[in-house]
N, C-alpha and C. Protein backbone atom coordinates (compact mmCIF):
# COMPACT_ATOMS: atom_id res chain seq x y z
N UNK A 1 39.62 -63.31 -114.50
CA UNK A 1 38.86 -63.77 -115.66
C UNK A 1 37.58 -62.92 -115.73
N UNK A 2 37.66 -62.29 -117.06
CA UNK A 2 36.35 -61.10 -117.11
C UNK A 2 35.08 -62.25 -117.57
N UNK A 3 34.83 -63.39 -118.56
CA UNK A 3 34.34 -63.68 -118.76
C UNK A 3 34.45 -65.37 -118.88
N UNK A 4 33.42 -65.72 -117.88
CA UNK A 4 33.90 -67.41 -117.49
C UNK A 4 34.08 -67.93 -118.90
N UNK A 5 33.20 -68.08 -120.44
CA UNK A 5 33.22 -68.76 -121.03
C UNK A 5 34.05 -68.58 -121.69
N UNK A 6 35.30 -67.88 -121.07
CA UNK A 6 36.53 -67.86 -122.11
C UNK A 6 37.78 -68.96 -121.16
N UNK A 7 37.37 -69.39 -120.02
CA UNK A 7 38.01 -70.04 -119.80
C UNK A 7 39.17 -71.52 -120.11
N UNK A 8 39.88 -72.00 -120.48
CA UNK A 8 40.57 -70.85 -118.98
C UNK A 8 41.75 -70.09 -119.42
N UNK A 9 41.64 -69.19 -120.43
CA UNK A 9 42.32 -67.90 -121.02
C UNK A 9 41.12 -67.05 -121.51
N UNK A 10 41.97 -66.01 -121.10
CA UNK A 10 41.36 -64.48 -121.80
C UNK A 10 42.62 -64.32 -122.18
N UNK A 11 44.07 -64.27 -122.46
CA UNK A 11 44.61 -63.76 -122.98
C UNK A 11 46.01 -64.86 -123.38
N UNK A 12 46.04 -64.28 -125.12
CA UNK A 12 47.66 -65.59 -124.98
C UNK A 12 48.20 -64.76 -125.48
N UNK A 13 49.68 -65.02 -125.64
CA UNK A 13 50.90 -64.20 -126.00
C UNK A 13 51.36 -65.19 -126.90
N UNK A 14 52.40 -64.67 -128.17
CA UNK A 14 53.31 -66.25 -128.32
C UNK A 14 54.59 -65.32 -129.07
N UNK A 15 55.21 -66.35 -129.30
CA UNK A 15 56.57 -65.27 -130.16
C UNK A 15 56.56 -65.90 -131.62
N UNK A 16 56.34 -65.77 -132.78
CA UNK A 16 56.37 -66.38 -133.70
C UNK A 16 57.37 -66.06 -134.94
N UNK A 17 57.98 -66.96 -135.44
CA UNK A 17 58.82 -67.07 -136.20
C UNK A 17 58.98 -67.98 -137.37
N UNK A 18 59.03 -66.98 -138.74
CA UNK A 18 58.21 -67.82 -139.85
C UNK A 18 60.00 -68.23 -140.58
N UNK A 19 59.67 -69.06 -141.63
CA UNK A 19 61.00 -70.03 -142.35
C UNK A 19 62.31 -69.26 -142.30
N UNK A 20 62.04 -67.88 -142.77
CA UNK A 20 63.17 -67.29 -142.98
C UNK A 20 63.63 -66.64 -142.07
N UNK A 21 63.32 -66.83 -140.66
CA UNK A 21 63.82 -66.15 -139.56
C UNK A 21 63.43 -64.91 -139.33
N UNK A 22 61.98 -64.26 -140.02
CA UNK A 22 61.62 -63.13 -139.49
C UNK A 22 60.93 -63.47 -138.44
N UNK A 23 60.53 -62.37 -137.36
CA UNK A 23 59.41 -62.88 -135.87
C UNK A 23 59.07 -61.90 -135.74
N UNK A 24 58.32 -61.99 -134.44
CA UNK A 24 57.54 -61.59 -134.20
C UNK A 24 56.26 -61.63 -133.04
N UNK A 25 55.75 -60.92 -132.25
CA UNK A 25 54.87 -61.04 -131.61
C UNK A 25 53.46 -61.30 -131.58
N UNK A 26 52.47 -62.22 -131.41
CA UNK A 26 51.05 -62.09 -131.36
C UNK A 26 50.83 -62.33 -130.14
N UNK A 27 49.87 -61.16 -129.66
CA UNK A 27 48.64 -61.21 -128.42
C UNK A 27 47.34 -61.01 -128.92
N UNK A 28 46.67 -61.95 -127.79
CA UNK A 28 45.27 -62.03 -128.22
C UNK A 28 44.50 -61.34 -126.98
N UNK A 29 43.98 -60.58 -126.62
CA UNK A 29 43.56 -60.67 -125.19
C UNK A 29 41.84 -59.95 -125.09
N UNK A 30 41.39 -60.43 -124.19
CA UNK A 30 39.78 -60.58 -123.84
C UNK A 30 39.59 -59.75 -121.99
N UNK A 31 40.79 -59.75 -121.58
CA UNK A 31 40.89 -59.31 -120.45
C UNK A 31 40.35 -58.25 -119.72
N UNK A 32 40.02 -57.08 -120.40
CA UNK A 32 39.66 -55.65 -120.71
C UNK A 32 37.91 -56.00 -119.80
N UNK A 33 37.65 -55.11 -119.20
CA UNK A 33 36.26 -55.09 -118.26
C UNK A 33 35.69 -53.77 -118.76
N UNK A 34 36.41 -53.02 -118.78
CA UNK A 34 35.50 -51.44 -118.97
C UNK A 34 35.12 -51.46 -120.33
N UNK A 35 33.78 -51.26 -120.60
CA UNK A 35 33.25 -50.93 -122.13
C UNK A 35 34.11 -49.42 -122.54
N UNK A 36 34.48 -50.22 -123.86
CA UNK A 36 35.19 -49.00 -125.04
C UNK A 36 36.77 -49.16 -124.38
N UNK A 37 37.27 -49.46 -123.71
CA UNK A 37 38.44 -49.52 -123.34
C UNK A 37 38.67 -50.59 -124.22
N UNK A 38 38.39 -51.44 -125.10
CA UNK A 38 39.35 -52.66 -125.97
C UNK A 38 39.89 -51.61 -126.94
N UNK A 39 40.72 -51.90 -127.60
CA UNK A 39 41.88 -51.88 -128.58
C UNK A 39 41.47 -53.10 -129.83
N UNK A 40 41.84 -52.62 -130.98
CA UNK A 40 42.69 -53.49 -132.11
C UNK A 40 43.53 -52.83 -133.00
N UNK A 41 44.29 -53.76 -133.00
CA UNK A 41 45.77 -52.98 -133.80
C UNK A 41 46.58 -54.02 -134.09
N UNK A 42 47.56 -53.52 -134.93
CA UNK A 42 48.60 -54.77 -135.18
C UNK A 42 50.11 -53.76 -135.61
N UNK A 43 50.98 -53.87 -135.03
CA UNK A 43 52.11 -53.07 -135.12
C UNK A 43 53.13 -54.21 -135.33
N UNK A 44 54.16 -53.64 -136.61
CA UNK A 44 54.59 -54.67 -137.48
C UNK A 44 56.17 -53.70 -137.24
N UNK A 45 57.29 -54.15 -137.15
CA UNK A 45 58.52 -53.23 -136.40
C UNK A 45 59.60 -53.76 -137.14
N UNK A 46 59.80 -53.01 -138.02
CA UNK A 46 61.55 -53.49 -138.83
C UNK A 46 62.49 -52.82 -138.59
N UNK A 47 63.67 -52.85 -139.23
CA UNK A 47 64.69 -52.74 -139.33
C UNK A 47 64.81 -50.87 -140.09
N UNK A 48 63.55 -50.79 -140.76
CA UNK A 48 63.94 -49.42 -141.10
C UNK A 48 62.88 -48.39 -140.51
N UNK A 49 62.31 -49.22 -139.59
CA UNK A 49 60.76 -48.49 -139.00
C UNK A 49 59.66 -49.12 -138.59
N UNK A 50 58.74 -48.83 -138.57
CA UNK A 50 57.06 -49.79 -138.15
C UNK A 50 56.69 -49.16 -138.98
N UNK A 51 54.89 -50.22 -139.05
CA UNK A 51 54.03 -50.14 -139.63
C UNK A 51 52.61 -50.62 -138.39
N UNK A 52 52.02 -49.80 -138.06
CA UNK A 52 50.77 -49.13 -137.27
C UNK A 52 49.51 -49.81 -137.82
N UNK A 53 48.79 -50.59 -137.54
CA UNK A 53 47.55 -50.24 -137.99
C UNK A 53 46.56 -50.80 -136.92
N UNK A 54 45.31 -50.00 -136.77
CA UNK A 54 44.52 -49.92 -135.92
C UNK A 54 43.03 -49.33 -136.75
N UNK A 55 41.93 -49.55 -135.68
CA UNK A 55 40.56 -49.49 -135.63
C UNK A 55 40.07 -48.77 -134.91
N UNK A 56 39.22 -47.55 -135.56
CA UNK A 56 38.24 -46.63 -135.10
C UNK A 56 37.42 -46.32 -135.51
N UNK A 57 36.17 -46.05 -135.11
CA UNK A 57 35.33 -45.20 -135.61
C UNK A 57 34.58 -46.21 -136.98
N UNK A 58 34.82 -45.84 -138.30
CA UNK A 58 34.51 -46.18 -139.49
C UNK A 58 35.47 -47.53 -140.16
N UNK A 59 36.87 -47.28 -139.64
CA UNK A 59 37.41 -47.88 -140.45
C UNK A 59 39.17 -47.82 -140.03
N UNK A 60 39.93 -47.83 -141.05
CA UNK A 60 41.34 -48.71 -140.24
C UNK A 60 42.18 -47.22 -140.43
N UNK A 61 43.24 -46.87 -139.24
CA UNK A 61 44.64 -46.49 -139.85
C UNK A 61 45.59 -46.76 -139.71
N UNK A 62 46.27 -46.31 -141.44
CA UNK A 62 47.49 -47.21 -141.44
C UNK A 62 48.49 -45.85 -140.58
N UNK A 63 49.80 -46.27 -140.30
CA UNK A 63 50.49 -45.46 -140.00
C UNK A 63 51.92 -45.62 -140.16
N UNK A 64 52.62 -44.98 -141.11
CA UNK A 64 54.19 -45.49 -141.38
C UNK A 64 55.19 -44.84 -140.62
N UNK A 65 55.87 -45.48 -139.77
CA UNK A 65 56.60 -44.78 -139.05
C UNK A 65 58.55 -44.72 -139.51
N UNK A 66 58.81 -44.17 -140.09
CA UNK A 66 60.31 -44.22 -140.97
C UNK A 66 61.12 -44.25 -139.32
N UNK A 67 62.49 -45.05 -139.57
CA UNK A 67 63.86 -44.84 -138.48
C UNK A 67 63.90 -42.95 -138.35
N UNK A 68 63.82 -42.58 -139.18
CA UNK A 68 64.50 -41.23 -138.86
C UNK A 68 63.64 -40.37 -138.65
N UNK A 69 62.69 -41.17 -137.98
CA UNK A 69 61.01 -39.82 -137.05
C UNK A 69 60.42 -40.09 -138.00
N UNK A 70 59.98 -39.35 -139.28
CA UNK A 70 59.26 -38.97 -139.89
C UNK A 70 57.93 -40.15 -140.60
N UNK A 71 56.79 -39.55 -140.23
CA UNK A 71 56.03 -40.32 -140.76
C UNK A 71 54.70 -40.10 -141.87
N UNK A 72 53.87 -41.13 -141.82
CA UNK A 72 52.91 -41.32 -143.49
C UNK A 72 51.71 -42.03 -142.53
N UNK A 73 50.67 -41.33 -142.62
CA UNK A 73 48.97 -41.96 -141.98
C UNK A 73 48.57 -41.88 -143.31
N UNK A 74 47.76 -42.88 -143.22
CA UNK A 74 46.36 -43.24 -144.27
C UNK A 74 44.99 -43.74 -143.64
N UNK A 75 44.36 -43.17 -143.56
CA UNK A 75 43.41 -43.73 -142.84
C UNK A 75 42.28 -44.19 -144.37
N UNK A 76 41.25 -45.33 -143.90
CA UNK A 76 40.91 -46.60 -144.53
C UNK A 76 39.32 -46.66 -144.10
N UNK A 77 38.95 -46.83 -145.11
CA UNK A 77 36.91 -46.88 -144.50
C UNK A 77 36.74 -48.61 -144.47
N UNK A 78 36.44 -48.93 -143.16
CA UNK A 78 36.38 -50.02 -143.02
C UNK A 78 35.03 -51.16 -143.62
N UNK A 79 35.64 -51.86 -144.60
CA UNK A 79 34.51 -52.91 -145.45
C UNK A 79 34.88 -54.01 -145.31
N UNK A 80 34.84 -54.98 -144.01
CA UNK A 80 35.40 -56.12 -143.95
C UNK A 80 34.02 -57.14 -144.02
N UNK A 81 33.07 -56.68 -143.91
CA UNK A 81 31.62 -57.29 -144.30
C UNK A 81 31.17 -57.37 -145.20
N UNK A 82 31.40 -56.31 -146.39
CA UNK A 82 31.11 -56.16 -147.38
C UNK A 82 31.98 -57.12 -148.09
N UNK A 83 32.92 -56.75 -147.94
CA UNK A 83 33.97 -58.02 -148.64
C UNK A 83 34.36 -59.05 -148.61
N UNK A 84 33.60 -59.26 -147.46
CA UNK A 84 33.61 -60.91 -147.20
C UNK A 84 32.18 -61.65 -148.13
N UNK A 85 31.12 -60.55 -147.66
CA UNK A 85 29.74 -60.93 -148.79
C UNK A 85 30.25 -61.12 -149.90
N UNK A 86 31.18 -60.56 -150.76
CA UNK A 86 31.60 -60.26 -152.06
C UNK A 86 32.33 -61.47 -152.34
N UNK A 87 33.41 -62.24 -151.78
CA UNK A 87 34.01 -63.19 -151.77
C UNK A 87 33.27 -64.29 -151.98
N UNK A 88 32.21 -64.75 -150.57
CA UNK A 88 31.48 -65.31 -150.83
C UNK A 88 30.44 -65.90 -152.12
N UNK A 89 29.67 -64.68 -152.73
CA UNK A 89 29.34 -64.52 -153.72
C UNK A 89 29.64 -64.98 -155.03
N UNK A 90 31.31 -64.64 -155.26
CA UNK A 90 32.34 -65.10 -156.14
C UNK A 90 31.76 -66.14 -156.25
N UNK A 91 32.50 -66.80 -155.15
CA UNK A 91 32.63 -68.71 -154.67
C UNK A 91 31.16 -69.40 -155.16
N UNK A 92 30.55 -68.67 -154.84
CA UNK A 92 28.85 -69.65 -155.73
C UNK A 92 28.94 -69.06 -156.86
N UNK A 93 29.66 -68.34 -157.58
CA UNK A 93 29.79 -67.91 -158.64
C UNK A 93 30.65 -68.84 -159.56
N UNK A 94 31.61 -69.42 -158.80
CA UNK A 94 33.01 -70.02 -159.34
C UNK A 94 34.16 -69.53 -159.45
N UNK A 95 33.98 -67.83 -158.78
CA UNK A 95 35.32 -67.09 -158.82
C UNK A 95 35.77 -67.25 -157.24
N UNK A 96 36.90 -68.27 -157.23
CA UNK A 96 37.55 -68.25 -156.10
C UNK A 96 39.35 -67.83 -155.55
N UNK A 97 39.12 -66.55 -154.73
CA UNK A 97 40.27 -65.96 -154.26
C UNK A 97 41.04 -66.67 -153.29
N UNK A 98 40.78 -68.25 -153.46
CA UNK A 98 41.65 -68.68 -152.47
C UNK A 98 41.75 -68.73 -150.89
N UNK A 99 40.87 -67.56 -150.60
CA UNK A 99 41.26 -67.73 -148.66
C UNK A 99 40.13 -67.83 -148.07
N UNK A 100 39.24 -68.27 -148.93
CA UNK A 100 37.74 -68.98 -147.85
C UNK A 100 38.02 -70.34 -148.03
N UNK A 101 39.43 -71.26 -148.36
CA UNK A 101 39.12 -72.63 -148.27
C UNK A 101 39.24 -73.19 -147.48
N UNK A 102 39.16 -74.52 -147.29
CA UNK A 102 39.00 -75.17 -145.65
C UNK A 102 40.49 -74.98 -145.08
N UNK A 103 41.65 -75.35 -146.42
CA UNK A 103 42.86 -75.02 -145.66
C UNK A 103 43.01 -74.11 -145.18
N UNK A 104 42.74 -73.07 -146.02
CA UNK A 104 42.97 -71.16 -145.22
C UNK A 104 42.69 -71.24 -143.90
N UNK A 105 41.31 -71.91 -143.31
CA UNK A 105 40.60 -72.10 -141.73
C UNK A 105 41.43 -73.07 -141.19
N UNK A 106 42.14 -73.80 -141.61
CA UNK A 106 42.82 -74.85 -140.81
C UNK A 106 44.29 -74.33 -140.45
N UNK A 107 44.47 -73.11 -141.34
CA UNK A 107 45.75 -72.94 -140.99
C UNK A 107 45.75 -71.85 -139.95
N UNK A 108 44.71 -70.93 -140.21
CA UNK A 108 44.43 -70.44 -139.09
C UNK A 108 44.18 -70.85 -137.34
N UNK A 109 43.11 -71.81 -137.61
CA UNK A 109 43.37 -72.68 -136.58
C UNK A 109 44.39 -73.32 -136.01
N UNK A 110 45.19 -73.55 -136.64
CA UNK A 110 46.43 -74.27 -136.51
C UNK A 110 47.24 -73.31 -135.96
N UNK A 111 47.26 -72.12 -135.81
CA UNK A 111 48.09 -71.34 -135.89
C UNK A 111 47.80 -71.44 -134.09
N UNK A 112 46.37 -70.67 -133.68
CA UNK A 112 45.90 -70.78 -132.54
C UNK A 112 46.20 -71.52 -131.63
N UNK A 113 45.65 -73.18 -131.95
CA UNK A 113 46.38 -74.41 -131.48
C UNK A 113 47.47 -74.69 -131.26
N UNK A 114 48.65 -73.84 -131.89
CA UNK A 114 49.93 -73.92 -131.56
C UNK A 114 49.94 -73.06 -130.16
N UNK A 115 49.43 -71.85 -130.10
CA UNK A 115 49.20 -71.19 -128.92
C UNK A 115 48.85 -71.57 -127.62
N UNK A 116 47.54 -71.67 -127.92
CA UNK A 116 47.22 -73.02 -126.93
C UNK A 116 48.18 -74.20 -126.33
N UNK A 117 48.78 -74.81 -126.90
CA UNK A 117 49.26 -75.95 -126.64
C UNK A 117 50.76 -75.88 -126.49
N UNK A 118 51.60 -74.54 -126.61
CA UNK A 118 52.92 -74.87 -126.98
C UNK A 118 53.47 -74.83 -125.46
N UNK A 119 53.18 -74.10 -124.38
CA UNK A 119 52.91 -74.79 -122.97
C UNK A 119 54.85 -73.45 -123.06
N UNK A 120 55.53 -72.60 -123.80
CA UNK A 120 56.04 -72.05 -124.29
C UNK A 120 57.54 -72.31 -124.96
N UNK A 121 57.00 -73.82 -125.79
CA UNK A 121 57.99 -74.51 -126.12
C UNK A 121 57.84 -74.02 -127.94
N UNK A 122 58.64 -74.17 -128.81
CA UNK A 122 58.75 -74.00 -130.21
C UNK A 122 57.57 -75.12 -130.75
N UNK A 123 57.00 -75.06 -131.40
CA UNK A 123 55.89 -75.70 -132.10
C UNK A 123 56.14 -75.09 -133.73
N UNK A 124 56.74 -76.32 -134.36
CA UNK A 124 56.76 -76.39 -135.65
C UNK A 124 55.17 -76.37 -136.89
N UNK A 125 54.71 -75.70 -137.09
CA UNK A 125 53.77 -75.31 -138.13
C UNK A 125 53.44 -76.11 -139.22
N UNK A 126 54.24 -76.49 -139.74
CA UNK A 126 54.10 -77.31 -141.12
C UNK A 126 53.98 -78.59 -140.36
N UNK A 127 54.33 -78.95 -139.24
CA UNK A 127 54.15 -80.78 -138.63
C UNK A 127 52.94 -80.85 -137.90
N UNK A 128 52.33 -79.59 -137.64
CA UNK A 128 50.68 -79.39 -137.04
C UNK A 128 49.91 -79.52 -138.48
N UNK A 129 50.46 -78.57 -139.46
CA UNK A 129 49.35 -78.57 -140.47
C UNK A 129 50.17 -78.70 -141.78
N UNK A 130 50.30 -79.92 -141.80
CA UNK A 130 51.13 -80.77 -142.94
C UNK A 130 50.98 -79.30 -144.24
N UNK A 131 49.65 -78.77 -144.70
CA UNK A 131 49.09 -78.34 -145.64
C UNK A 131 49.60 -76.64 -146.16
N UNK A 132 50.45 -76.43 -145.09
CA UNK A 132 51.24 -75.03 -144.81
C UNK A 132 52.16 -75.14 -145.56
């Protein structure tokens, strides 16, 4: 444990699998001790290839990886502050995009809490958060 107040995980794993039988992997992990050694990324793996994306520097890249080798980078100037100010803004405005509402945070949470708690048994989603 790198850091007591994450106790008692620094890191969860889970396998997740949404209505229609696609899945999938999420890890969360805090484990990492050496500064600049963390990672973020999220690698998404189908049937005709992946999809890459990760954090450096300024901002995100994407990365398309086709079955037959060949691939497509885009790299992305990262404004996830800015656009959250902007959202915000809306919302006292009256223009609302939907994913600052309490459900959006509950389902998120919910999602977590399944992690936490599934002890690595199937945990149904919609019976944690009726609102899904």
């Amino acid at each position: 444990m790198n850091f007591d107040w994450l106790a008692p995980l620094d890191t969860l794993t889970a396998v997740i699998q949404t209505a229609s039988g696609a899945h999938g992997s999420f890890s969360l992990g805090f484990a990492v001790s050496a500064q600049g050694a963390a990672r973020f990324g999220f690698t998404v793996l189908g049937t005709e290839g992946l999809i890459e994306i990760t954090r450096g520097g300024s901002g995100l890249t994407l990365k398309l990886t086709k079955a037959d080798g060949s691939t497509i980078s885009i790299d992305h100037v990262h404004r996830g502050v800015e656009l959250e100010l902007a959202a915000f803004i809306n919302t006292i405005k009256g223009v609302d995009d939907g994913l600052g509402t309490p459900s959006s945070a509950l389902k998120d949470v919910g999602l977590l809490q399944a992690v936490f708690e599934s002890q690595g048994k199937p945990v149904d989603l919609q019976e944690l958060v009726p609102e899904l």
